[in-house]
PDB file of N, CA and C in Angstrom:
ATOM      1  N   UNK A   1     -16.309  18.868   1.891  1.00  0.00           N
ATOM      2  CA  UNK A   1     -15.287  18.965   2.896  1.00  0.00           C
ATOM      3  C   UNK A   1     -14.767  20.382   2.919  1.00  0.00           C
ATOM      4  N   UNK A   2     -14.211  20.881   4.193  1.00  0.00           N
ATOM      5  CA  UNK A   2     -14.259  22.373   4.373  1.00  0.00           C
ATOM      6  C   UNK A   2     -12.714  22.296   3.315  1.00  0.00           C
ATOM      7  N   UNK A   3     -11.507  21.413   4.008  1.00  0.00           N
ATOM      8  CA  UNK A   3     -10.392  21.367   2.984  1.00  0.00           C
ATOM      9  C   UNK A   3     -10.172  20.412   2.837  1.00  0.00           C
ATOM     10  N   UNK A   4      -8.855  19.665   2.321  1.00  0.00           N
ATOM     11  CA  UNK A   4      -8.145  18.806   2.379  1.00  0.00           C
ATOM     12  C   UNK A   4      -8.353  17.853   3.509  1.00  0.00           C
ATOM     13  N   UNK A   5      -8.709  16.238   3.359  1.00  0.00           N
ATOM     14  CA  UNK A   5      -9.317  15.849   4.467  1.00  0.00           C
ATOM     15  C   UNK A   5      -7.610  15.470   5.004  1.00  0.00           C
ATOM     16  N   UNK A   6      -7.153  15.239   6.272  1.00  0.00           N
ATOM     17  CA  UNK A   6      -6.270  14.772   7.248  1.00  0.00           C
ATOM     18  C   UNK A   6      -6.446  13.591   6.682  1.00  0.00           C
ATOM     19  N   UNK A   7      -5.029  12.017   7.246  1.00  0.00           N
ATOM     20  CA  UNK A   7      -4.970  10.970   6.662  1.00  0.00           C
ATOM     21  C   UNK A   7      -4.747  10.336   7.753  1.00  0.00           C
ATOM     22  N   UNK A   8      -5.844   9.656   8.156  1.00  0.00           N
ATOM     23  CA  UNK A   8      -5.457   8.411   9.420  1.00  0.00           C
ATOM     24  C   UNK A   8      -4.464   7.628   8.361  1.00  0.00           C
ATOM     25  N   UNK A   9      -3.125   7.651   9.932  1.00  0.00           N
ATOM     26  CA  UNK A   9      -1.937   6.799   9.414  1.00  0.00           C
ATOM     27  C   UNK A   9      -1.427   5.832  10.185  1.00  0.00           C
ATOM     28  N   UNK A  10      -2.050   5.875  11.510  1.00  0.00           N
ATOM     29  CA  UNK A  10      -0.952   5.298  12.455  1.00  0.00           C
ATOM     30  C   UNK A  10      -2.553   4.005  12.846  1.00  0.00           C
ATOM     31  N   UNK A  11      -2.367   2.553  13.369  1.00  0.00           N
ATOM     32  CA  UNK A  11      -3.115   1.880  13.679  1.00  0.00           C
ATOM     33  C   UNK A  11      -4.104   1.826  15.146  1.00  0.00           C
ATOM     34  N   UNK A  12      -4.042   2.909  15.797  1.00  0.00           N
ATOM     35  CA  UNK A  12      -4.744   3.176  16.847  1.00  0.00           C
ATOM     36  C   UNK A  12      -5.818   3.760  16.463  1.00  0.00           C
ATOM     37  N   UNK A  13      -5.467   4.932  15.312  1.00  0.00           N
ATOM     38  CA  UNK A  13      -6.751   5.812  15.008  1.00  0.00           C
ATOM     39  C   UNK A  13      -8.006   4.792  14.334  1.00  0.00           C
ATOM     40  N   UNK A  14      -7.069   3.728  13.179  1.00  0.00           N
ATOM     41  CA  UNK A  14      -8.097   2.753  12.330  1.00  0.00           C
ATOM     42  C   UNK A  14      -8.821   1.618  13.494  1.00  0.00           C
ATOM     43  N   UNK A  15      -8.138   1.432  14.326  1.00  0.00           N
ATOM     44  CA  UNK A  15      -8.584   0.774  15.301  1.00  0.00           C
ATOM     45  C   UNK A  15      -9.921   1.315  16.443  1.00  0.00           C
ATOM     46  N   UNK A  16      -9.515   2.384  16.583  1.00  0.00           N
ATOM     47  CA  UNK A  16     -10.464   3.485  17.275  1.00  0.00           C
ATOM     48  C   UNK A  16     -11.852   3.299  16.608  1.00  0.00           C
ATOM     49  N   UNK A  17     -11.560   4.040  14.691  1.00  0.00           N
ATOM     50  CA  UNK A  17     -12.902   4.082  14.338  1.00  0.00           C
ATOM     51  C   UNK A  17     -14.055   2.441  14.110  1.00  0.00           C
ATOM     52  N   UNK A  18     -12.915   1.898  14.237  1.00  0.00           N
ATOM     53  CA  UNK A  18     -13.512  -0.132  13.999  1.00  0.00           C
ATOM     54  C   UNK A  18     -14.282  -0.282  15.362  1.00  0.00           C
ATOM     55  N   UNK A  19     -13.884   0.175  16.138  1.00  0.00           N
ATOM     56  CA  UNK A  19     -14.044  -0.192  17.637  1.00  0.00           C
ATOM     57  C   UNK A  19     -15.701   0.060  17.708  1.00  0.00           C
ATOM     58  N   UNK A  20     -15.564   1.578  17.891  1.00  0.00           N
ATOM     59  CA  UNK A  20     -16.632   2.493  18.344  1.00  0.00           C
ATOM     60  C   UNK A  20     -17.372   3.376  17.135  1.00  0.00           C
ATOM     61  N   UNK A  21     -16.737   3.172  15.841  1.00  0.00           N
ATOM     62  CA  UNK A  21     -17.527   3.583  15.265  1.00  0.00           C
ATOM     63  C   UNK A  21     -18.999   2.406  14.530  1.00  0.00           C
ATOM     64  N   UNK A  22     -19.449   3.471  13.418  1.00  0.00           N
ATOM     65  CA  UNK A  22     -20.423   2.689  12.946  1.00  0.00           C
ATOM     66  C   UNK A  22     -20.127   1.963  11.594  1.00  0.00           C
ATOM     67  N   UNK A  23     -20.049   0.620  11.137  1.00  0.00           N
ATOM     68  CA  UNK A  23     -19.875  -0.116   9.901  1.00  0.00           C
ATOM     69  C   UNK A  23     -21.132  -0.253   8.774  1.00  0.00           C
ATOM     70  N   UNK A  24     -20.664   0.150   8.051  1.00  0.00           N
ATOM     71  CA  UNK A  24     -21.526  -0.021   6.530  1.00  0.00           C
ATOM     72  C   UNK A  24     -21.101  -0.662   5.284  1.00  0.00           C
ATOM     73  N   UNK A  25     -21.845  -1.932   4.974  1.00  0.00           N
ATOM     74  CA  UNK A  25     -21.252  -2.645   3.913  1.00  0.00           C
ATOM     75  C   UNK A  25     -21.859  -2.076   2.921  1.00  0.00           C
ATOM     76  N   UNK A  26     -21.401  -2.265   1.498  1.00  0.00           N
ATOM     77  CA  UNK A  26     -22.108  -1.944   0.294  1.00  0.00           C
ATOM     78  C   UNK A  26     -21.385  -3.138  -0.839  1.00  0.00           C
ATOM     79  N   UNK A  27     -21.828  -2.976  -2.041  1.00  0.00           N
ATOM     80  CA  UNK A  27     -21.021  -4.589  -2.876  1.00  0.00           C
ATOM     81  C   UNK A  27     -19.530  -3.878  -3.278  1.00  0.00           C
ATOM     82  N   UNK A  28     -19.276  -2.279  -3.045  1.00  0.00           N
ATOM     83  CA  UNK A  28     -18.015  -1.887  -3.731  1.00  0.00           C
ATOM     84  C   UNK A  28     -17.386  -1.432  -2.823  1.00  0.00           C
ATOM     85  N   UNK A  29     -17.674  -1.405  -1.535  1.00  0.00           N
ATOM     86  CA  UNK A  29     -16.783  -1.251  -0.367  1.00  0.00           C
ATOM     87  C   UNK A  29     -17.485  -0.835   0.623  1.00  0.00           C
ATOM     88  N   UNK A  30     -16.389  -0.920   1.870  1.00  0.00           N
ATOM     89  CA  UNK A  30     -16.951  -1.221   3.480  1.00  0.00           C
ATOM     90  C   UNK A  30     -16.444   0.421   4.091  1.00  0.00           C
ATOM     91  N   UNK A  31     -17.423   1.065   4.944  1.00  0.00           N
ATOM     92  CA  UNK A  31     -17.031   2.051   5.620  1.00  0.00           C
ATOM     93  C   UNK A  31     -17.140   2.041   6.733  1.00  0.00           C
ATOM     94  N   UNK A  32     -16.260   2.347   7.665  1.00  0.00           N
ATOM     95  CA  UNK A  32     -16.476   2.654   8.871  1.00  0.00           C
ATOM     96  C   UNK A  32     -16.284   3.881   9.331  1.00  0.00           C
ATOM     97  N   UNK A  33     -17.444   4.563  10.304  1.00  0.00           N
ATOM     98  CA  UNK A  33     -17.703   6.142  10.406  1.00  0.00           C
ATOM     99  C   UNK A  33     -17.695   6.002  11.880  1.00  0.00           C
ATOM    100  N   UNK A  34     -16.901   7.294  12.549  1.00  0.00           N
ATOM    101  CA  UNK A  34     -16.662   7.493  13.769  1.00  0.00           C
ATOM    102  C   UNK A  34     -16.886   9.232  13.658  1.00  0.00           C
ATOM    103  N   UNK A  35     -17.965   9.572  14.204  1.00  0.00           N
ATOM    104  CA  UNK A  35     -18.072  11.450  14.540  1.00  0.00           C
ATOM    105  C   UNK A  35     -17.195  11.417  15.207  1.00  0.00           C
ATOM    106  N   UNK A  36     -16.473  12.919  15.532  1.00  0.00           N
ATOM    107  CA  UNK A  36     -15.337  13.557  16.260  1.00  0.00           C
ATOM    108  C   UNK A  36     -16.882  14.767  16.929  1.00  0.00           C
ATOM    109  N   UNK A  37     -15.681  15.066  18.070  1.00  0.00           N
ATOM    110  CA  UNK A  37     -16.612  16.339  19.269  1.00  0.00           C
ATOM    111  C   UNK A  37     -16.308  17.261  18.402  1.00  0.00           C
ATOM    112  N   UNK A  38     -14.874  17.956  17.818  1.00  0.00           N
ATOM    113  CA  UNK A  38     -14.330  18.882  17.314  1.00  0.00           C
ATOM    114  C   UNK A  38     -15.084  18.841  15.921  1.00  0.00           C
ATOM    115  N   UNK A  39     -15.382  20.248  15.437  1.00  0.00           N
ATOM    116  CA  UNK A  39     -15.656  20.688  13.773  1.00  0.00           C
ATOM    117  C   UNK A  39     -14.405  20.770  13.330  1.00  0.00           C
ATOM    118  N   UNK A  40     -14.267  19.384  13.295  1.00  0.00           N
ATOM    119  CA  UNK A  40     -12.655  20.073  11.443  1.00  0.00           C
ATOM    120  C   UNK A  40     -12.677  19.024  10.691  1.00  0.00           C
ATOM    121  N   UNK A  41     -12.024  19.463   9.861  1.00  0.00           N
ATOM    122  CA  UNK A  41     -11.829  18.641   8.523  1.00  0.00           C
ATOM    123  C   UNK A  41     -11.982  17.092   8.840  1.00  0.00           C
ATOM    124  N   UNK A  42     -13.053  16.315   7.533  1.00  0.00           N
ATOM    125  CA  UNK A  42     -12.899  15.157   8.129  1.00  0.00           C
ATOM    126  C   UNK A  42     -11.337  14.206   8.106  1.00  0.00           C
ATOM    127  N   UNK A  43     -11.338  13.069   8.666  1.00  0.00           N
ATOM    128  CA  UNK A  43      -9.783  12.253   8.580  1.00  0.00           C
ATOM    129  C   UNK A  43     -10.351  11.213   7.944  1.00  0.00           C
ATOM    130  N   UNK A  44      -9.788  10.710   6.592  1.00  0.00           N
ATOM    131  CA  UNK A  44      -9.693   9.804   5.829  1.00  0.00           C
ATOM    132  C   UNK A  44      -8.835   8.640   5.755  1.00  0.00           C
ATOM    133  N   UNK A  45      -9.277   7.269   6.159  1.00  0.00           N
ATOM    134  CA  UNK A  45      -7.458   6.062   6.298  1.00  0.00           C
ATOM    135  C   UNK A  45      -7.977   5.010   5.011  1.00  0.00           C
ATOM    136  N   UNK A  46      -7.721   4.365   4.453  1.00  0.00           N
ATOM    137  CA  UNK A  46      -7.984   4.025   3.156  1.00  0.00           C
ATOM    138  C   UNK A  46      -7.096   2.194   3.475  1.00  0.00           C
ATOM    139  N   UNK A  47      -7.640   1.082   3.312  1.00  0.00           N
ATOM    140  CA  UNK A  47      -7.322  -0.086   3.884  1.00  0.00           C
ATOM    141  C   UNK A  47      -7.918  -1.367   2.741  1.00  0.00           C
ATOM    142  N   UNK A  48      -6.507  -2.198   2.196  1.00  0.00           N
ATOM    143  CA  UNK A  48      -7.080  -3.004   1.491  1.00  0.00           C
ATOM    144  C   UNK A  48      -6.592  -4.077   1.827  1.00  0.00           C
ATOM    145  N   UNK A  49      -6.959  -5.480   1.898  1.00  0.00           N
ATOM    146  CA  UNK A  49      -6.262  -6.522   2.411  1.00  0.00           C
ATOM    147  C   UNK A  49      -5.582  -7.277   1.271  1.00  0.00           C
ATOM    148  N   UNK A  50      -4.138  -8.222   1.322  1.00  0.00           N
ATOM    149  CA  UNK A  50      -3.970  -8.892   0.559  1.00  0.00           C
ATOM    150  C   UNK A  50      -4.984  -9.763  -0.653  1.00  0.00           C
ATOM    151  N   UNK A  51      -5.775 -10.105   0.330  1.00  0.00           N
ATOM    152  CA  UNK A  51      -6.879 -10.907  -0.299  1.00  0.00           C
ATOM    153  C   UNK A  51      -7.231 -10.389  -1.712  1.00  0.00           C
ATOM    154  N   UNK A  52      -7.207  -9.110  -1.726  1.00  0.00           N
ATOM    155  CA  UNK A  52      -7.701  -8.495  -2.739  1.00  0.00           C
ATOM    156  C   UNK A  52      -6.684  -8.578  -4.226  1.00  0.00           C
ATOM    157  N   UNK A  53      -5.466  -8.825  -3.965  1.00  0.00           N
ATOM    158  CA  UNK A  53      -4.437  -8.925  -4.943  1.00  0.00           C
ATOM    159  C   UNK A  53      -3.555  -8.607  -4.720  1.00  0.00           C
ATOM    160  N   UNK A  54      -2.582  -8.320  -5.621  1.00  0.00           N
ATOM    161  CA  UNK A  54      -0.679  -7.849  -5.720  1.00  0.00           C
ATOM    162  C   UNK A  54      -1.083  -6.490  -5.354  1.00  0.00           C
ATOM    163  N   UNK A  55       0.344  -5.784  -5.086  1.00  0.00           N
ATOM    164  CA  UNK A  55       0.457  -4.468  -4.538  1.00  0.00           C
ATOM    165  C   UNK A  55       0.146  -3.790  -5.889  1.00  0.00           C
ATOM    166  N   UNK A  56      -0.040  -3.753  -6.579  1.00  0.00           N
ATOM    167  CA  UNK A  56      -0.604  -3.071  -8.076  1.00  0.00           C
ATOM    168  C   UNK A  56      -1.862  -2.806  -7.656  1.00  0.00           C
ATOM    169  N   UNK A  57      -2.634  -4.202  -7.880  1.00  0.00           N
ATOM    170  CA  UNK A  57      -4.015  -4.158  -7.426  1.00  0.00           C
ATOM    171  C   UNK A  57      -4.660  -3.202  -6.066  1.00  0.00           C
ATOM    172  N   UNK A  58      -4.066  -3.561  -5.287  1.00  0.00           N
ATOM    173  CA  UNK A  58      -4.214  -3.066  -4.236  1.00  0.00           C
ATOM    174  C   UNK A  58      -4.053  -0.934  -4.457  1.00  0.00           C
ATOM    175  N   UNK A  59      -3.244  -0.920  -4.556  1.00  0.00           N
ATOM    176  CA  UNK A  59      -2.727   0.693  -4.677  1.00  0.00           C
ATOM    177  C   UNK A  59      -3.640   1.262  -5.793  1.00  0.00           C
ATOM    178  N   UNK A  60      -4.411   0.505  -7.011  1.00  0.00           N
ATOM    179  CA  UNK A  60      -5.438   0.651  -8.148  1.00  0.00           C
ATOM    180  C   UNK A  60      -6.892   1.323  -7.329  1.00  0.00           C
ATOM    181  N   UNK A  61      -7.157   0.035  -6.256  1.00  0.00           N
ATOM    182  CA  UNK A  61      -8.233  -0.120  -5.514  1.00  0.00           C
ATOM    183  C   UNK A  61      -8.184   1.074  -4.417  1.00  0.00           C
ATOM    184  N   UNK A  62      -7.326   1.526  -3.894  1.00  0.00           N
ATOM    185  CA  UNK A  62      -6.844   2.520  -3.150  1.00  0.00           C
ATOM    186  C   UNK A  62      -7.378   3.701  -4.011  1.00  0.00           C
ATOM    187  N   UNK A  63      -6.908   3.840  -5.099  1.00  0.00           N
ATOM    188  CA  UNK A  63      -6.730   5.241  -5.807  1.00  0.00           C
ATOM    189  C   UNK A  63      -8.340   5.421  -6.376  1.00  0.00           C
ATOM    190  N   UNK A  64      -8.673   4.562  -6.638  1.00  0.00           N
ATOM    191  CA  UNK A  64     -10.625   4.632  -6.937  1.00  0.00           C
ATOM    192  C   UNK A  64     -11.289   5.134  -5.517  1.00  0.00           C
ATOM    193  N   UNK A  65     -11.185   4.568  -4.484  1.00  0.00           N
ATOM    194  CA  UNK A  65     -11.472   4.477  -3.004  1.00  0.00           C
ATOM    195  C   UNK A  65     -11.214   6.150  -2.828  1.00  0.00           C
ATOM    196  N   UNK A  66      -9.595   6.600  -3.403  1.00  0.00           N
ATOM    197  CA  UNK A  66      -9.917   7.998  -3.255  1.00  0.00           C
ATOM    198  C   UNK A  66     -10.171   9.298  -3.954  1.00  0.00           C
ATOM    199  N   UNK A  67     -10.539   8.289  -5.318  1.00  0.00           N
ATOM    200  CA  UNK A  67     -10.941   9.498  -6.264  1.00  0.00           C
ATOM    201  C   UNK A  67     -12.734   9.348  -6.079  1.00  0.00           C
ATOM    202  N   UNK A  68     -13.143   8.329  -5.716  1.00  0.00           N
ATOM    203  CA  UNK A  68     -14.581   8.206  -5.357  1.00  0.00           C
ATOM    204  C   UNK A  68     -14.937   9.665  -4.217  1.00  0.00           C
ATOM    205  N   UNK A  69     -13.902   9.395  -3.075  1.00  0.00           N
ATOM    206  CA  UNK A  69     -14.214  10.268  -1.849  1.00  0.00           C
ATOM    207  C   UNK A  69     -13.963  11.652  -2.542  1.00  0.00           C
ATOM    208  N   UNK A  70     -12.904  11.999  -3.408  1.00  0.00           N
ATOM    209  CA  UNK A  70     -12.867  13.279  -3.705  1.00  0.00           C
ATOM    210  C   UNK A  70     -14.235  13.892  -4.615  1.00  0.00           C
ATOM    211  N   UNK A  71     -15.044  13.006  -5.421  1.00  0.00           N
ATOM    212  CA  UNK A  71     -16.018  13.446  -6.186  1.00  0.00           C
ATOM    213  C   UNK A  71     -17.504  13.559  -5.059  1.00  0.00           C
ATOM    214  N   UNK A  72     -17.667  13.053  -4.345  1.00  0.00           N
ATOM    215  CA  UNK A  72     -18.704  12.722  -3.564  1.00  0.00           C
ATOM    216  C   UNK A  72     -18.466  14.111  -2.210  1.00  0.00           C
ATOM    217  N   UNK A  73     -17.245  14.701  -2.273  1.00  0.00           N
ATOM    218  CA  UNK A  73     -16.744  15.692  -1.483  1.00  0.00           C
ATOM    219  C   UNK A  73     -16.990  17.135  -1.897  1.00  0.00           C
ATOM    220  N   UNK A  74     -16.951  16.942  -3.378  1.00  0.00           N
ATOM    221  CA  UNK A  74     -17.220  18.036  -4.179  1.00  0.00           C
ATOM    222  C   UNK A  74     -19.185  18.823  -3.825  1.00  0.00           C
ATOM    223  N   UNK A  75     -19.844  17.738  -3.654  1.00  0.00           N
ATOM    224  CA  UNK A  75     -20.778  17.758  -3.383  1.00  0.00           C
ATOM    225  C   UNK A  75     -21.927  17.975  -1.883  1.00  0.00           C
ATOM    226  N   UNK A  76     -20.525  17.316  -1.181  1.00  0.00           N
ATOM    227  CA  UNK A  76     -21.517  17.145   0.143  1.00  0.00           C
ATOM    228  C   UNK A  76     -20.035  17.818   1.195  1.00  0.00           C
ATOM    229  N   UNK A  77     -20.423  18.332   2.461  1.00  0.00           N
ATOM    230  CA  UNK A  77     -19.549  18.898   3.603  1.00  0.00           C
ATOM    231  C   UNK A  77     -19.453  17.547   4.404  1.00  0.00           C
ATOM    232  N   UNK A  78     -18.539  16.927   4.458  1.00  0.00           N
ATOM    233  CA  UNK A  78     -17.624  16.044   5.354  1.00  0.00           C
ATOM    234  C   UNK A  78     -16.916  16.517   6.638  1.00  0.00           C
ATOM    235  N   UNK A  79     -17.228  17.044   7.914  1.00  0.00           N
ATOM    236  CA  UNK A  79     -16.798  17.442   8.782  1.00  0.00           C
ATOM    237  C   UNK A  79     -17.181  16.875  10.343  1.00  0.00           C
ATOM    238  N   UNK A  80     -15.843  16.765  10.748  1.00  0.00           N
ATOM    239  CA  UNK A  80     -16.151  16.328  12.595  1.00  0.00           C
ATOM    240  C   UNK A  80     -16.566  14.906  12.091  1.00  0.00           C
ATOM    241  N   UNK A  81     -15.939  14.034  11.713  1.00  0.00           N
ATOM    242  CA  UNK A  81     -15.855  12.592  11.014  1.00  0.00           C
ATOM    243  C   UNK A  81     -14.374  12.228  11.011  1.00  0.00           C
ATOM    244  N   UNK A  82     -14.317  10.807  11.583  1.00  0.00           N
ATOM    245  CA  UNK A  82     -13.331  10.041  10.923  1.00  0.00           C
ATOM    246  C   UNK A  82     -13.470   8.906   9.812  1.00  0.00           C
ATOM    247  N   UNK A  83     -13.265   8.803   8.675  1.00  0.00           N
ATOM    248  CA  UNK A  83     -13.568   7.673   8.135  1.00  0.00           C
ATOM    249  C   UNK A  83     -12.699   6.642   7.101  1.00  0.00           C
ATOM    250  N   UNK A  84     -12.932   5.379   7.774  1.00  0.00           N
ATOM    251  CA  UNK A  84     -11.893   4.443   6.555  1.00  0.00           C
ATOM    252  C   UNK A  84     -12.745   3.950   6.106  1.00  0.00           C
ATOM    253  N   UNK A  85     -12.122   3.764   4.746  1.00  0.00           N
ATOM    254  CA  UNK A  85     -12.588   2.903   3.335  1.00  0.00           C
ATOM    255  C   UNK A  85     -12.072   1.673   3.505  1.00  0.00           C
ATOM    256  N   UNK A  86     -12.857   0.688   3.125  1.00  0.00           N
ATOM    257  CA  UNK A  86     -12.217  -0.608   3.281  1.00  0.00           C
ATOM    258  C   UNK A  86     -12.755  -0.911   1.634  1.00  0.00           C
ATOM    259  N   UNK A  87     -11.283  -1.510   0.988  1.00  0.00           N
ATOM    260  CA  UNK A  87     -11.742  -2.050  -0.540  1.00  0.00           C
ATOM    261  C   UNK A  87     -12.107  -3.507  -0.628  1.00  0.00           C
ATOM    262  N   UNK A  88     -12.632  -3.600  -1.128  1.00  0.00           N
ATOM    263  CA  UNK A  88     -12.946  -5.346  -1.064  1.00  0.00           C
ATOM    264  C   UNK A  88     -12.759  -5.667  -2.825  1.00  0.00           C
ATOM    265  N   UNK A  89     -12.720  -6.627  -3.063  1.00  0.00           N
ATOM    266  CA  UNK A  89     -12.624  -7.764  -4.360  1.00  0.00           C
ATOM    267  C   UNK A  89     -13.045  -6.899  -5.742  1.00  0.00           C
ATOM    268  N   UNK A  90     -14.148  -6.444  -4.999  1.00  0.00           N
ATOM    269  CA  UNK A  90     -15.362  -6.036  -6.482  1.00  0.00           C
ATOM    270  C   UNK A  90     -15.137  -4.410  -6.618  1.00  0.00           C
ATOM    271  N   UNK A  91     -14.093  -3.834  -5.839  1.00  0.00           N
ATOM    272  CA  UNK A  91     -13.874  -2.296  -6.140  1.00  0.00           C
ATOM    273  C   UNK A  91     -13.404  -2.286  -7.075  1.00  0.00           C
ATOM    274  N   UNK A  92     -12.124  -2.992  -7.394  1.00  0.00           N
ATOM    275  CA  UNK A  92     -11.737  -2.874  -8.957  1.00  0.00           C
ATOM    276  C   UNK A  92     -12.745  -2.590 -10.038  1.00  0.00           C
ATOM    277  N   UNK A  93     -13.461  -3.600  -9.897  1.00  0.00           N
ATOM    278  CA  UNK A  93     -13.949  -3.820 -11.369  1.00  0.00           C
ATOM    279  C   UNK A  93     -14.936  -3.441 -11.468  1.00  0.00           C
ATOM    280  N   UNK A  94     -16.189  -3.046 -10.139  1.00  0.00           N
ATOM    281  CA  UNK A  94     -17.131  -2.047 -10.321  1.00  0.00           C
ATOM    282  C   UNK A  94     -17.060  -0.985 -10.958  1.00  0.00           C
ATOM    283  N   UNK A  95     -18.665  -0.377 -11.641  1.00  0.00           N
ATOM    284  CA  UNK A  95     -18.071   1.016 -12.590  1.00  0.00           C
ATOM    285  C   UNK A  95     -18.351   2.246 -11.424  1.00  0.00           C
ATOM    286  N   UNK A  96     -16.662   3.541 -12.024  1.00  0.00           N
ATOM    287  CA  UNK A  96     -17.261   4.254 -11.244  1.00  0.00           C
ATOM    288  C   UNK A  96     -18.262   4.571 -10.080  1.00  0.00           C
ATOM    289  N   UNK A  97     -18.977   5.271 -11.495  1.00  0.00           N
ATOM    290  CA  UNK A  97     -20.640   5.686 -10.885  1.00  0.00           C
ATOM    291  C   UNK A  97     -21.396   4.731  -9.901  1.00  0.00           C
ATOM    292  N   UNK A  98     -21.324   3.521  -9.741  1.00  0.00           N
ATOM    293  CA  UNK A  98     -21.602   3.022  -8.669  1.00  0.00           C
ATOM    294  C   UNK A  98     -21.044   2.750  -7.713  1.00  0.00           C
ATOM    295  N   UNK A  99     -19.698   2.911  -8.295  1.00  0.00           N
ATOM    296  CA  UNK A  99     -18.854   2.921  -6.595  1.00  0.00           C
ATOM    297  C   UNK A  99     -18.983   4.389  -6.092  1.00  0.00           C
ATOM    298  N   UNK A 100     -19.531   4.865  -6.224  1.00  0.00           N
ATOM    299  CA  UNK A 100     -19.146   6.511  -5.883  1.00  0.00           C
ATOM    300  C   UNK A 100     -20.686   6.556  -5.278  1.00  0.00           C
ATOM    301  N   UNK A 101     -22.095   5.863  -5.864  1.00  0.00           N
ATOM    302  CA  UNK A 101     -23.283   5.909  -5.330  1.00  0.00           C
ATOM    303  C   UNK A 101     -23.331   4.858  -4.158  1.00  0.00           C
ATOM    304  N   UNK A 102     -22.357   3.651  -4.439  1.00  0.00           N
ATOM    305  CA  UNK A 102     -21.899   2.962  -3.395  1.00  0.00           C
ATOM    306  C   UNK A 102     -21.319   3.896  -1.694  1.00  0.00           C
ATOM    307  N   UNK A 103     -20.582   4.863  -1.812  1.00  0.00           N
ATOM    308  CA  UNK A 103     -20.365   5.698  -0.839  1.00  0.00           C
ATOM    309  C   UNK A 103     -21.015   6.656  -0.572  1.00  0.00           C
ATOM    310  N   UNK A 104     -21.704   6.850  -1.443  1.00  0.00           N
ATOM    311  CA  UNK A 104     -22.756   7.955  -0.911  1.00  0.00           C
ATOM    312  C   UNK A 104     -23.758   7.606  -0.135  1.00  0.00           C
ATOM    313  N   UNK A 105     -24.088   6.061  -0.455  1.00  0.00           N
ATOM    314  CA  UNK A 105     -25.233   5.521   0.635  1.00  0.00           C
ATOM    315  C   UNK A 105     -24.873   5.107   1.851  1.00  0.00           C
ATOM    316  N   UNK A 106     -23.183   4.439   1.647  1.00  0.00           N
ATOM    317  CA  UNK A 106     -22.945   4.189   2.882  1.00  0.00           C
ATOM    318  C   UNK A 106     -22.478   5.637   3.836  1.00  0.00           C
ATOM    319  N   UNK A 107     -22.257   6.961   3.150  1.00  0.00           N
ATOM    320  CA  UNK A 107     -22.434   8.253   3.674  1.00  0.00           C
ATOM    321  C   UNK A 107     -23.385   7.994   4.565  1.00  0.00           C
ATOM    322  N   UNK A 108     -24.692   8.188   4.223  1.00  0.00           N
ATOM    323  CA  UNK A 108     -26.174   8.749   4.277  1.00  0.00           C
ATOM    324  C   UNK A 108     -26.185   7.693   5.502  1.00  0.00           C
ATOM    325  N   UNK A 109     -26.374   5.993   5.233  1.00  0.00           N
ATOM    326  CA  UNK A 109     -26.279   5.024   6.333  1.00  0.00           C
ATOM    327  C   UNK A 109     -25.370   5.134   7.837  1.00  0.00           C
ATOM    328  N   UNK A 110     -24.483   5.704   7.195  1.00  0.00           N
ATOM    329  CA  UNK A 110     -23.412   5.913   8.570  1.00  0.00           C
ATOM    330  C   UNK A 110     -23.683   7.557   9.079  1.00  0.00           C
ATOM    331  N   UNK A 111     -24.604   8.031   8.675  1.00  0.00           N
ATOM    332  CA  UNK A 111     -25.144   9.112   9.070  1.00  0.00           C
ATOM    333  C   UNK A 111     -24.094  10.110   9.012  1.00  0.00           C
ATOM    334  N   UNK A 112     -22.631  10.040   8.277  1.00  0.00           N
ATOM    335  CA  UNK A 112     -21.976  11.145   8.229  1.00  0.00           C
ATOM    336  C   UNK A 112     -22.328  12.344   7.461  1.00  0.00           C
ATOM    337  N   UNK A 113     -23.537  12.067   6.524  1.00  0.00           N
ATOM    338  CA  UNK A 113     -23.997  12.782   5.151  1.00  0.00           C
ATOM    339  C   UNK A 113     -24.764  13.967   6.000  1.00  0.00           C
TER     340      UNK A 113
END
């Protein structure tokens, strides 16, 4: 990523990329990828449902979701992309390294890579 990715916050943008973008499941989480016309920094929105547990859990699953994106960033240019993370059940307790190879494929699949 060129910097600091932007933070989809408001429910039009997460809605936008659900709509028209492209979905990729994997067993440690769900992405949905929407290209932008503009080259800038990609926008990152990060989304976990109750289902998944208490607000502990949830904010746990969040913080993997974005220490995954920051290591996988280190590596690859993320630009002219919008993308949310969706956590599901098994992010918790998956290791790392496969949640992080988990996003890298759904990278490569959603053709943002």
């Amino acid at each position: 990523m060129a910097g600091q990715p932007e933070t989809l916050k408001k429910r039009p943008e997460f809605l936008r990329c659900a709509g028209r973008g492209r979905k990729v499941a994997t067993p440690g989480l769900v992405l949905q990828v929407l290209k932008r016309e503009e080259a800038e920094p990609a926008r990152v929105g990060y989304t976990v449902t109750k289902k998944v547990g208490n607000a502990v859990v949830r904010n746990r699953t969040r913080r993997r979701l974005r220490a995954a994106l920051r290591q996988v960033a280190q590596t690859h240019s993320l630009e002219a992309v919008d993308l949310v993370l969706i956590g599901r059940d098994s992010t918790r307790s998956r290791p790392f390294s496969r949640l992080v190879d988990d996003l890298e494929h759904a990278l490569r699949k959603g053709q943002a890579l």
